[in-house]
Protein backbone atom coordinates (compact mmCIF):
# COMPACT_ATOMS: atom_id res chain seq x y z
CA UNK A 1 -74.22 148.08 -131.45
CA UNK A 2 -77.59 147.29 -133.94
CA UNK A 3 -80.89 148.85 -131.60
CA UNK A 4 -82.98 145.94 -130.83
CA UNK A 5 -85.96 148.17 -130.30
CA UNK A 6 -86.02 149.19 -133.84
CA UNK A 7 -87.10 146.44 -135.23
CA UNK A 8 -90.80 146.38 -134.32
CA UNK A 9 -91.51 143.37 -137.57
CA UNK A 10 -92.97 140.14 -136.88
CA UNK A 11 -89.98 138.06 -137.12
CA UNK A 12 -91.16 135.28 -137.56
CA UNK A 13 -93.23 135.71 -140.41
CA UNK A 14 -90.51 138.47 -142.03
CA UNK A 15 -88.41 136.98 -144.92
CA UNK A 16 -84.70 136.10 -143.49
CA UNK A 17 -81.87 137.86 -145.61
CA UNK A 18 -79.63 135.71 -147.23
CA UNK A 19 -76.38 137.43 -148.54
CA UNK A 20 -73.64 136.16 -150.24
CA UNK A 21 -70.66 137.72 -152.55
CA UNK A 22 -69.97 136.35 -155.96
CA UNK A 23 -67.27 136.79 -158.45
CA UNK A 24 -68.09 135.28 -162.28
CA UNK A 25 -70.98 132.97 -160.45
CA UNK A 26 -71.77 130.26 -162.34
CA UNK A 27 -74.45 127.46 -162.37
CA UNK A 28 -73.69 127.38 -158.49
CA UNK A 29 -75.22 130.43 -157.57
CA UNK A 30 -78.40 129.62 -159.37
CA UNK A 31 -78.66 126.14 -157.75
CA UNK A 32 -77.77 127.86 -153.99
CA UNK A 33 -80.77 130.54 -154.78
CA UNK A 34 -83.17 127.83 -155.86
CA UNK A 35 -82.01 125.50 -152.95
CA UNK A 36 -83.43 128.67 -150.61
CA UNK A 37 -87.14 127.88 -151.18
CA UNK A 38 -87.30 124.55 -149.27
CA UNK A 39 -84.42 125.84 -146.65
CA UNK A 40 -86.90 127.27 -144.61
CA UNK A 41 -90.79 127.61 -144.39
CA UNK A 42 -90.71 131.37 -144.65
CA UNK A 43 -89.84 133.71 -147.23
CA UNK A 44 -85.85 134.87 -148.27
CA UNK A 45 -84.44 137.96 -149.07
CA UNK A 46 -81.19 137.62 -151.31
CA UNK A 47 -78.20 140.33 -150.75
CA UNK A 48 -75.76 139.81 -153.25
CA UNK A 49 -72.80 141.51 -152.85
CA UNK A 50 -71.15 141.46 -156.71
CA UNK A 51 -66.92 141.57 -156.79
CA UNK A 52 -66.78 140.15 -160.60
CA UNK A 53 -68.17 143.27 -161.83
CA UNK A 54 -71.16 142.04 -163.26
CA UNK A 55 -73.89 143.11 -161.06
CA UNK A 56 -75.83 144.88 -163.64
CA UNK A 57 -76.11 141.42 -165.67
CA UNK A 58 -77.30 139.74 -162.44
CA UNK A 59 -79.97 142.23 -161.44
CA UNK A 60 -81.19 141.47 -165.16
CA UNK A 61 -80.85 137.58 -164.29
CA UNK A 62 -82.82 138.41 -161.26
CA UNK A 63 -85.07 141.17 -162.39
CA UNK A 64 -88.28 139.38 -161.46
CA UNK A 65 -86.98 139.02 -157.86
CA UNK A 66 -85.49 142.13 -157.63
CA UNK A 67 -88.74 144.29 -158.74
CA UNK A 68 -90.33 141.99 -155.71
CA UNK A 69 -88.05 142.97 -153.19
CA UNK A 70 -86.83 139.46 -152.86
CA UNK A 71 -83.30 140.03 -154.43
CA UNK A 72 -80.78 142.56 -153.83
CA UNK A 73 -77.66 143.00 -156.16
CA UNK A 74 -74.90 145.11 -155.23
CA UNK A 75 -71.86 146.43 -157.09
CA UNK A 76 -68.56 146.04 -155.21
CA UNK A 77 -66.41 148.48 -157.34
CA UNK A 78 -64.23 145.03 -158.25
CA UNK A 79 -62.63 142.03 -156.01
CA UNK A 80 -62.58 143.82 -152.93
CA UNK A 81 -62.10 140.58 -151.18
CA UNK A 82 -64.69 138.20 -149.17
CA UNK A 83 -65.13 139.93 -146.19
CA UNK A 84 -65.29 143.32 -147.29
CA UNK A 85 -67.90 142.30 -149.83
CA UNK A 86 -69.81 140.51 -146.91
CA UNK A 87 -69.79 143.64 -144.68
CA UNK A 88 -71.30 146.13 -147.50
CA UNK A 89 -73.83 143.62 -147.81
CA UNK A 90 -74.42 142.89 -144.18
CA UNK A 91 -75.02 146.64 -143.90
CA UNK A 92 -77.78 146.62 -146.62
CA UNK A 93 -79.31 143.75 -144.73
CA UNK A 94 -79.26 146.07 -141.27
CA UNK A 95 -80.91 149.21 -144.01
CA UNK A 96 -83.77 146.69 -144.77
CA UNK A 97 -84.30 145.32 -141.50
CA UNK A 98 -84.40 148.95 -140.04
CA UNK A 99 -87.33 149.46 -142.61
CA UNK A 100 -89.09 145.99 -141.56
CA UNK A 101 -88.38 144.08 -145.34
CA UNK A 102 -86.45 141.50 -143.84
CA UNK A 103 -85.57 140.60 -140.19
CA UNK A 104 -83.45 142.37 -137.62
CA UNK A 105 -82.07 139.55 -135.47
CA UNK A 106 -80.48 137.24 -137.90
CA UNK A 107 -78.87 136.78 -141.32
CA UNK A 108 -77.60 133.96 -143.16
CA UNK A 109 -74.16 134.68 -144.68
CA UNK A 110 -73.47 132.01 -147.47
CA UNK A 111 -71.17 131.36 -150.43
CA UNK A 112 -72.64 130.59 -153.78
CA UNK A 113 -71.00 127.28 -154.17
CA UNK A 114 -73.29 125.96 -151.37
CA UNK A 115 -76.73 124.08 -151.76
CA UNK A 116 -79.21 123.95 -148.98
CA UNK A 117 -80.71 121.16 -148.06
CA UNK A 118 -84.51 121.39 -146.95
CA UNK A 119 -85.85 122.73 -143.44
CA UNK A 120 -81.56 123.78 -143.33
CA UNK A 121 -82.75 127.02 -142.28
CA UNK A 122 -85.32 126.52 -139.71
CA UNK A 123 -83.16 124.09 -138.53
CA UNK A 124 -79.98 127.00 -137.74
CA UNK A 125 -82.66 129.33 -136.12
CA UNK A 126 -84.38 126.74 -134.09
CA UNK A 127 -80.82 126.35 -132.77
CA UNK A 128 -80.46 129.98 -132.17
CA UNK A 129 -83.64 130.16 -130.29
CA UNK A 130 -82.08 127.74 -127.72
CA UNK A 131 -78.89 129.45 -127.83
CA UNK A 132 -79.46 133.26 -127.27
CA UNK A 133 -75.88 133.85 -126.75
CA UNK A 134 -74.52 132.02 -129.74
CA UNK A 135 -73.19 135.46 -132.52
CA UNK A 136 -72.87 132.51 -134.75
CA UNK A 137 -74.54 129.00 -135.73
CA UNK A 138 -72.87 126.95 -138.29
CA UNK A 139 -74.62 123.86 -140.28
CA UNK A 140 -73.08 120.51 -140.84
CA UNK A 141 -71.25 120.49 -144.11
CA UNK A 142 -70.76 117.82 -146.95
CA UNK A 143 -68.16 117.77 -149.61
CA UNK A 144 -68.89 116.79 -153.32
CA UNK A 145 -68.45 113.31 -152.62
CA UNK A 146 -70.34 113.54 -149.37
CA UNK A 147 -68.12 113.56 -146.76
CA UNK A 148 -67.76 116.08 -143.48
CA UNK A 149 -66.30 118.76 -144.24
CA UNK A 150 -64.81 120.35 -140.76
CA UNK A 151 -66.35 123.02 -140.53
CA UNK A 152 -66.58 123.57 -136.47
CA UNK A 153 -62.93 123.75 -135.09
CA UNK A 154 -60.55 124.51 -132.22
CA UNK A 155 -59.10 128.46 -132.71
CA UNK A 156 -55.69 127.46 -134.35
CA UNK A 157 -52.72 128.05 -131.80
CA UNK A 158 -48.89 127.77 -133.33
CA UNK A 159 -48.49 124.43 -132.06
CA UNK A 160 -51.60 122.61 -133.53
CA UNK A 161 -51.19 124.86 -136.26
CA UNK A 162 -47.52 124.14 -137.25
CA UNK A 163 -47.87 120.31 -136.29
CA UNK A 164 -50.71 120.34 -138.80
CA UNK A 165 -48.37 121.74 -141.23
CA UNK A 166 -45.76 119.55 -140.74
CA UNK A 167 -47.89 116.13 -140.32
CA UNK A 168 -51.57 116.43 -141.66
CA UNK A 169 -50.86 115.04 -145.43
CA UNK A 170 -48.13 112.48 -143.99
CA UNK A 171 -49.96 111.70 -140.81
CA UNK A 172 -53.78 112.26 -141.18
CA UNK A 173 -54.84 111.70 -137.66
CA UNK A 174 -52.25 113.23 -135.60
CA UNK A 175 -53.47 115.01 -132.14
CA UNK A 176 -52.41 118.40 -133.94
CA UNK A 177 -54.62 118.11 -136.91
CA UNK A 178 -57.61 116.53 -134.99
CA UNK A 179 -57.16 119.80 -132.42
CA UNK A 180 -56.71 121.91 -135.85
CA UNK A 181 -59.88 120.29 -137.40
CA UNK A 182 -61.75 119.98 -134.44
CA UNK A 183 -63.27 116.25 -135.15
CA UNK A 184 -64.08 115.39 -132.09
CA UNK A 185 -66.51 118.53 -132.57
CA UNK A 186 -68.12 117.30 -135.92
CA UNK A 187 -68.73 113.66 -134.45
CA UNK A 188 -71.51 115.53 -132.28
CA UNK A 189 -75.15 114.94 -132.66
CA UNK A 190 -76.70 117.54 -130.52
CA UNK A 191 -75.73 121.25 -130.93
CA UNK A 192 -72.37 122.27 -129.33
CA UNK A 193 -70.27 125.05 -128.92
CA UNK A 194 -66.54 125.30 -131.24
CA UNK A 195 -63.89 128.21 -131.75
CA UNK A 196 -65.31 128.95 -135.00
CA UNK A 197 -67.27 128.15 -137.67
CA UNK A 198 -66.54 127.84 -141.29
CA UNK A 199 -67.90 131.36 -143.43
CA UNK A 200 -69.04 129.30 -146.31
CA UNK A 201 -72.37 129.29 -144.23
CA UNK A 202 -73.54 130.49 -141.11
CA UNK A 203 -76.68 132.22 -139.46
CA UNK A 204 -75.18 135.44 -137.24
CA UNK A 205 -76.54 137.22 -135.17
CA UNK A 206 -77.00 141.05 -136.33
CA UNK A 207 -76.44 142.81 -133.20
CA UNK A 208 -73.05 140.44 -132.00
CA UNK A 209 -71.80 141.18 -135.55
CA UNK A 210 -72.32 145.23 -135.80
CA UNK A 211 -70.91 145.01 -132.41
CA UNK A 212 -67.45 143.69 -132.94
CA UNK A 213 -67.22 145.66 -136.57
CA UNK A 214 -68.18 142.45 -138.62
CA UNK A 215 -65.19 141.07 -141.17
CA UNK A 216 -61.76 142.34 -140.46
CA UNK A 217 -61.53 143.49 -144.14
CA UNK A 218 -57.55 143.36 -144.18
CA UNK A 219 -57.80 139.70 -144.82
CA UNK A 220 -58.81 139.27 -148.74
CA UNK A 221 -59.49 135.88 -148.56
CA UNK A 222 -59.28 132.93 -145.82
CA UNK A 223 -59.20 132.89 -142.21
CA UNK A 224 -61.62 135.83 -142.01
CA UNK A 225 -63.98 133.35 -140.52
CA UNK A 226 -61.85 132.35 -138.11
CA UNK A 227 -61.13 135.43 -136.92
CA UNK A 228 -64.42 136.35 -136.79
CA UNK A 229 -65.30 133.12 -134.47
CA UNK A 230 -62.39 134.42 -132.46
CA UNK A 231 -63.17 138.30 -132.11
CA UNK A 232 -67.14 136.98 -131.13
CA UNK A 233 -65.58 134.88 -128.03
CA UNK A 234 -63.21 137.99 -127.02
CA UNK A 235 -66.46 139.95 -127.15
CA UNK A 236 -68.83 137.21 -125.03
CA UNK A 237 -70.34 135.29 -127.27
CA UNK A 238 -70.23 131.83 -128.02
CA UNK A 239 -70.14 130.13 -131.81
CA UNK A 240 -72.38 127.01 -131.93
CA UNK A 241 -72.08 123.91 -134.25
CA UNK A 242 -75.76 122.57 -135.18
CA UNK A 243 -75.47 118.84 -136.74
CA UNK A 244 -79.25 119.03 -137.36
CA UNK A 245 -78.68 121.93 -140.13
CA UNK A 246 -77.10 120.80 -143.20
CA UNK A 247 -75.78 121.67 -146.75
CA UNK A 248 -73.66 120.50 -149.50
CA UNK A 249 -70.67 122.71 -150.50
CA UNK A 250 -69.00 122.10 -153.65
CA UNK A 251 -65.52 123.78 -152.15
CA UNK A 252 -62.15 124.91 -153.48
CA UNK A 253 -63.50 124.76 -157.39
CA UNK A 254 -62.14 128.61 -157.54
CA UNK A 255 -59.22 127.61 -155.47
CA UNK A 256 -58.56 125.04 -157.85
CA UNK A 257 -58.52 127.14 -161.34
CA UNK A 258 -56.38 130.06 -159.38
CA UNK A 259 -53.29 128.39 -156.99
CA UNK A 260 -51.00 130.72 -157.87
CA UNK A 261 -53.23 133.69 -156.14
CA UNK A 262 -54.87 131.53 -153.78
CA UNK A 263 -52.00 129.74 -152.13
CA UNK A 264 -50.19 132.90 -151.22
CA UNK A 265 -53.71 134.46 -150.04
CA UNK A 266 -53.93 132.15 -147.90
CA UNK A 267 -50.74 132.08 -146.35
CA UNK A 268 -50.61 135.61 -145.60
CA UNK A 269 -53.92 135.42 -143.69
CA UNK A 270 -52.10 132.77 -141.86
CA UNK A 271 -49.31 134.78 -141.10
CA UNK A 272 -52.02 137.92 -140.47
CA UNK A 273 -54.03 135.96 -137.96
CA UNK A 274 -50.98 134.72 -135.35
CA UNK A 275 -49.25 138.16 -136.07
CA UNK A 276 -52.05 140.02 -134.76
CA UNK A 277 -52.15 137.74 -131.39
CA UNK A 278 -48.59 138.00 -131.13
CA UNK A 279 -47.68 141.59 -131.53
CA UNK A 280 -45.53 143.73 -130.09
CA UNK A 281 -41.24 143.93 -129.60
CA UNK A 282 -40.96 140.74 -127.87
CA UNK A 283 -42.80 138.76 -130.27
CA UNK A 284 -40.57 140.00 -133.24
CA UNK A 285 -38.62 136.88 -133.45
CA UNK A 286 -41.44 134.65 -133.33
CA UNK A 287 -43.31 136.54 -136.72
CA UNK A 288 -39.94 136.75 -138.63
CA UNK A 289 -39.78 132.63 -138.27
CA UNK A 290 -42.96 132.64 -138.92
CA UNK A 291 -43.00 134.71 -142.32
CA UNK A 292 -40.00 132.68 -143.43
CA UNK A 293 -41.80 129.34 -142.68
CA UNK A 294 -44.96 130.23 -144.56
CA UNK A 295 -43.19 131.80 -147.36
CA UNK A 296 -41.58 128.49 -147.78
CA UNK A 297 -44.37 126.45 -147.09
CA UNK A 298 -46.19 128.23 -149.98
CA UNK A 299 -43.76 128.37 -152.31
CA UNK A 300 -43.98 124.48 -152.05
CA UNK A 301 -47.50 124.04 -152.35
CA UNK A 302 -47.28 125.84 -155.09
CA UNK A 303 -44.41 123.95 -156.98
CA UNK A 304 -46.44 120.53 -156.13
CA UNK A 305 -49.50 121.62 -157.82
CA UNK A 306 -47.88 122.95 -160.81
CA UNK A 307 -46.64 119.29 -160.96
CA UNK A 308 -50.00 117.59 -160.44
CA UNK A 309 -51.55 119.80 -162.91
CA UNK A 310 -48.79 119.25 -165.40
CA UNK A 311 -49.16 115.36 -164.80
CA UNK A 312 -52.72 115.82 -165.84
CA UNK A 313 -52.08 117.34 -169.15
């Protein structure tokens, strides 16, 4: 567990880390850091955890930054996967705050795809001031063409899980997607608390996250953040859902130019994430079905967007 008492810094006038992972970032990572400046009133550190092996060119992209301590670039050693990235630079943001360059109580984890909009910030740790317990506090977030993205859910049982499967592009509004989706969460206007929160952005808090061992770094991509949410209830905490905090997130773009490696990805953190709560002998059955069904399921998904792509060329 982080030491509270070693971080003796005025936190509120000590620069909040910022850290993110990229992999070949494009224009979106320069429009996220320049987003940061009206995000909050106070001053950001950026931790940049690099998977695309190109950290070198980015510290030169950044050199001004980085000589002012306001930029950090690490080098991954190649795609080691979203949450593994996050946790090496989660621990570089505990090394700083345990030598008082950036604060000790909170960190903003975001992808580079995502723009803040201003006072977004302030906003997520004026929430976190009123919730003490919350490990994490998510912002409301838009899509491209400004809708809600649902980004505060329900912890995903089989049954919402599978119905959502089965139903949610036939059926938009059935009860297992709106449980799946958790929209009667999103429609909130004052802060509430959710299962989890989506990873593209969220303020955590240092101490919940060292506590519980931060990412589980077997998943490589997806569901990491909902396992997260999950692991901080198991611990005591509680995730919390603040509409007055929001950002635009231009999602799915990498998704998008990779399906053959991102579908499957997925799907095996699916498979990962109900495993894990249903081990042991009795539950064999129950995985094997559930293997089968999501091998299938992807190998679908797949299929239809090699279609859709092929009816676009």
């Amino acid at each position: 567990m982080a030491d509270r008492a070693r971080y003796t810094v005025d936190l509120v006038n000590t620069p909040i880390a910022v850290a993110t992972v990229t992999f070949h970032p494009g224009r979106h990572f320069r429009t996220m850091l320049q987003s940061l400046d009206a995000a909050t009133t106070g001053e950001t550190v950026a931790v940049i955890a690099d998977n695309g092996g190109q950290a070198a060119q980015l510290a030169a992209q950044l050199q001004d930054a980085v000589e002012q301590g306001l930029a950090v670039v690490l080098d991954s050693g190649g795609n080691i996967g979203y949450g593994a990235a996050m946790n090496r630079a989660l621990a570089q943001v505990v090394a700083l705050a345990k030598q008082g360059s950036v604060r000790g109580d909170y960190c903003v984890l975001t992808n580079p795809d995502v723009t803040f909009d201003p006072g977004s910030i302030d906003a997520l740790l004026d929430c976190a001031r009123q919730w003490p317990d919350a490990a994490a506090i998510g912002p409301a977030i838009r899509d491209v063409d400004g809708s809600r993205y649902p980004s505060a859910r329900t912890i995903p049982t089989l049954r919402n899980g599978i119905g959502h499967a089965l139903f949610g592009s036939v059926w938009p509004n059935n009860p297992c997607t709106r449980a799946y989706q958790g929209r009667d969460v999103l429609s909130a206007v004052e802060p509430v608390t959710c299962g989890w929160l989506s990873g593209s952005c969220l303020l955590v808090n240092l101490e919940a996250f060292t506590r519980i061992g931060g990412f589980d770094e077997r998943y490589f991509m997806y569901l990491e953040d909902v396992d997260l949410g999950d692991r901080f209830q198991r611990a005591g905490y509680v995730n919390v859902f603040c509409p007055a905090a929001t950002v635009a997130h231009d999602r799915g773009h990498v998704a998008k130019k990779y399906p053959a490696a991102m579908l499957p990805a997925h799907h095996r953190s699916a498979y990962r994430f109900q495993a894990d709560r249903h081990s042991g002998l009795v539950y064999a059955p129950l995985r094997a079905a559930l293997a089968a069904g999501l091998a299938l399921r992807c190998g679908i998904a797949i299929l239809v967007t090699k279609l859709r792509r092929g009816q676009h060329h």
